[in-house]
Protein backbone atom coordinates (compact mmCIF):
# COMPACT_ATOMS: atom_id res chain seq x y z
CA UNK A 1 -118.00 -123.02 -58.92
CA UNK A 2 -116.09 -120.43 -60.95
CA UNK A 3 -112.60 -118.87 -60.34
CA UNK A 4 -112.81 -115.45 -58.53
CA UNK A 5 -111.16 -112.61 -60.05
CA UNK A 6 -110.90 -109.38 -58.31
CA UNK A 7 -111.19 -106.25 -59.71
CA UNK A 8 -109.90 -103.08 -58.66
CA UNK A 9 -113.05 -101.40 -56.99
CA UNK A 10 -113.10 -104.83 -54.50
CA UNK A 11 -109.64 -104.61 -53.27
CA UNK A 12 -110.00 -103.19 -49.76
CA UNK A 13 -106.02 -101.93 -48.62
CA UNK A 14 -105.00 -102.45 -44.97
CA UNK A 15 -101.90 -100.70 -43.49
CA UNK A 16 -99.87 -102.73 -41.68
CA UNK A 17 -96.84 -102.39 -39.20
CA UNK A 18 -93.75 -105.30 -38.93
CA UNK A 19 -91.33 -104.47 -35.94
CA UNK A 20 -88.03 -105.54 -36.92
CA UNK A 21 -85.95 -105.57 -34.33
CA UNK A 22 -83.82 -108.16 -33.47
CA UNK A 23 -85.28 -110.56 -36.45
CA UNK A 24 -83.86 -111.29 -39.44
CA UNK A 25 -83.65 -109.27 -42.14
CA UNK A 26 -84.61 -111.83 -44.91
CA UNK A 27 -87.82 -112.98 -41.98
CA UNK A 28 -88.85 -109.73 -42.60
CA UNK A 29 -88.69 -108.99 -45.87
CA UNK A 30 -90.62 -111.99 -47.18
CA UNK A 31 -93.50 -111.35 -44.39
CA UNK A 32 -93.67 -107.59 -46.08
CA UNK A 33 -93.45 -108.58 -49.97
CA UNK A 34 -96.10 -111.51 -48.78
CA UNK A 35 -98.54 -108.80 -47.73
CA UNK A 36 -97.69 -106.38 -50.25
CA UNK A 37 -98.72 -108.63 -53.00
CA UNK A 38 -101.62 -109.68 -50.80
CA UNK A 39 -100.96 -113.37 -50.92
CA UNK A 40 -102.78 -113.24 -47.50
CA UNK A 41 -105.81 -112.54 -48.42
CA UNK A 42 -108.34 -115.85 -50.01
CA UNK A 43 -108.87 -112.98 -53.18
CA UNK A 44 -105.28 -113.26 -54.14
CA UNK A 45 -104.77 -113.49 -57.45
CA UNK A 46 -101.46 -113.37 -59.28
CA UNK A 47 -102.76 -110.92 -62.26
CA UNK A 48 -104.27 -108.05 -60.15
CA UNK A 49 -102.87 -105.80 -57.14
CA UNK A 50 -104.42 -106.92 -54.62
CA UNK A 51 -101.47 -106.57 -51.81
CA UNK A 52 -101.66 -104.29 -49.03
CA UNK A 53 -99.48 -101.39 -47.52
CA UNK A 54 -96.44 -102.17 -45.15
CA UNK A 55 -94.47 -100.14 -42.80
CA UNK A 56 -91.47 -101.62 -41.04
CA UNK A 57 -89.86 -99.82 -38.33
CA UNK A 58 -86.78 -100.30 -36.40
CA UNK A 59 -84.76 -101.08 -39.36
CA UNK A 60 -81.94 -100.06 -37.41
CA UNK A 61 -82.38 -103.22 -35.47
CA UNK A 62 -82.75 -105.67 -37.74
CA UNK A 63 -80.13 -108.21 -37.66
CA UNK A 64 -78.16 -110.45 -40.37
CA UNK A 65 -77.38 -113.93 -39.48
CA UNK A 66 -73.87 -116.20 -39.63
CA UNK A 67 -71.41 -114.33 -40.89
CA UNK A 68 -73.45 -111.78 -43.55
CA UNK A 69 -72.55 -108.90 -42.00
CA UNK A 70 -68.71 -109.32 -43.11
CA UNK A 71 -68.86 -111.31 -45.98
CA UNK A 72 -72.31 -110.22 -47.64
CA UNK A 73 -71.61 -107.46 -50.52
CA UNK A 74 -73.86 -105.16 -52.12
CA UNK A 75 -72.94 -104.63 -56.01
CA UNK A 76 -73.86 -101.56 -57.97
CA UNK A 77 -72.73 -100.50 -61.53
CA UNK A 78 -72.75 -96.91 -62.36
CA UNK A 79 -73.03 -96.99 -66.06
CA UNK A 80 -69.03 -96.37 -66.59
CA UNK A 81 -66.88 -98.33 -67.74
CA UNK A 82 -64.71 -100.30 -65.01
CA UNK A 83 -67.34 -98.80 -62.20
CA UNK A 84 -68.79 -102.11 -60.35
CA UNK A 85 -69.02 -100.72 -57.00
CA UNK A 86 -68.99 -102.66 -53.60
CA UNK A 87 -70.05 -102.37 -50.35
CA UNK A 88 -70.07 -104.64 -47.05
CA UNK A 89 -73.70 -104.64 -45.45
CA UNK A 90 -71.95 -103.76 -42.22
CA UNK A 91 -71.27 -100.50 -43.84
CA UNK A 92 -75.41 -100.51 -45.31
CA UNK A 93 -76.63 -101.08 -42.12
CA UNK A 94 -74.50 -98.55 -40.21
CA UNK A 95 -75.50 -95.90 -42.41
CA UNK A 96 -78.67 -96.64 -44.32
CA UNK A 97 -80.30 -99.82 -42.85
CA UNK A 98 -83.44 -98.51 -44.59
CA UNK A 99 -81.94 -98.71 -47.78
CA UNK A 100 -81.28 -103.00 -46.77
CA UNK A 101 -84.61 -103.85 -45.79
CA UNK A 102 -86.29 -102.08 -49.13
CA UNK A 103 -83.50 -104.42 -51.06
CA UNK A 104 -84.02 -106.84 -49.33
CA UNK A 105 -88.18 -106.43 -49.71
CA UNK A 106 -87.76 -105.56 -53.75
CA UNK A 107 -85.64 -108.52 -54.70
CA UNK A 108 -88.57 -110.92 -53.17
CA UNK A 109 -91.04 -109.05 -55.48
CA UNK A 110 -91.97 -109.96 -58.96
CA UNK A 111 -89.75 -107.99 -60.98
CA UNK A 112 -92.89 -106.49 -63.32
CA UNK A 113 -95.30 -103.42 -62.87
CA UNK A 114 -97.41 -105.45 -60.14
CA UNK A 115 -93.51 -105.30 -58.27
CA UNK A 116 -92.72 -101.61 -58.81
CA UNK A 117 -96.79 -100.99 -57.35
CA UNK A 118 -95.98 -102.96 -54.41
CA UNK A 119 -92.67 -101.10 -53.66
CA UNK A 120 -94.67 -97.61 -53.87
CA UNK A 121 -96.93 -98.79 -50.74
CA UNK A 122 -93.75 -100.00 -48.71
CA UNK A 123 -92.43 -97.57 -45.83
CA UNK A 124 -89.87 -98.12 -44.06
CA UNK A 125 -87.99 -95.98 -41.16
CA UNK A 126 -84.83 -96.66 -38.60
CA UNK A 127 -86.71 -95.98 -35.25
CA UNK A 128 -89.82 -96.56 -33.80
CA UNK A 129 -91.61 -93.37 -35.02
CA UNK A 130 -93.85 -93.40 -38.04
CA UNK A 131 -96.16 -90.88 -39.89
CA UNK A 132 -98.66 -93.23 -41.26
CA UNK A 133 -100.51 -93.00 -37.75
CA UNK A 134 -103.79 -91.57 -39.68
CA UNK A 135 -103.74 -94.80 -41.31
CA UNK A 136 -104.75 -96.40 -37.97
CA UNK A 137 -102.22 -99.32 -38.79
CA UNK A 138 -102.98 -102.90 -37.56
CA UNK A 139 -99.36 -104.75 -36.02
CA UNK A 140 -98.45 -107.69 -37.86
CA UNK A 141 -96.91 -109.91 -35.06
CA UNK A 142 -96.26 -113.21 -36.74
CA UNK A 143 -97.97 -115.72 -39.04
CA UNK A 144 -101.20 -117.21 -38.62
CA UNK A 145 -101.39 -114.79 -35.00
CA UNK A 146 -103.73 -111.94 -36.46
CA UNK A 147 -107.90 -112.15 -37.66
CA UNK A 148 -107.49 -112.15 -41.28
């Protein structure tokens, strides 16, 4: 038997929808990266796009466990000299807890082009309200609980 390799006319996308509230925010960002790089699906293969699209919703919700919320930092350099910037991601998640779960969701992806495609098909939005509805998304509950 020979090794399938998919090709780009094959790949058939689903849309799929992760509720985050109330689970953890690292939970939730490896069950999204997992089905944006389609790792899923029996055709994965690690040299072709083959993932899916995500959207998360109730980002707002999501929740950091221990003591992350005061002691985790974000760090950002601006380019200047002397500018490393911090912030607490009590502070991220009061004001942009969208901005925390795509972090969270990009660091778990491969850090190549097949990475930067799987961020473009990643929504994510602080309530329970989403525009993809055309997309007739299917709910992702939890692992091994849907008919893949």
């Amino acid at each position: 038997m020979s090794t399938f390799m998919p090709k780009a006319a094959d790949i058939a996308r689903q849309w799929y929808v992760i509720d985050a509230a109330g689970k953890p925010l690292g939970r939730v960002a490896a069950q999204a990266a997992t089905l944006l790089r389609g790792k899923h699906k029996p055709t994965f293969a690690p040299h072709a796009d083959c993932g899916d699209c995500v959207i998360i919703l109730n980002a707002a919700d999501v929740v950091l466990t221990g003591k992350k919320l005061e002691q985790k930092t974000y760090y950002h350099h601006t380019g200047y000299i002397g500018n490393l910037k911090e912030v607490k991601y009590s502070k991220i998640l009061k004001e942009r807890p969208e901005f925390a779960v795509e972090l969270a969701v990009k660091r778990m992806l491969p850090a190549t082009t097949l990475g930067r495609l799987g961020m473009t098909r990643l929504r994510v939005y602080r309530g329970s309200e989403h525009e993809q509805s055309a997309q007739n998304p299917t709910p992702w509950t939890e692992w091994g609980k849907n008919n893949l």
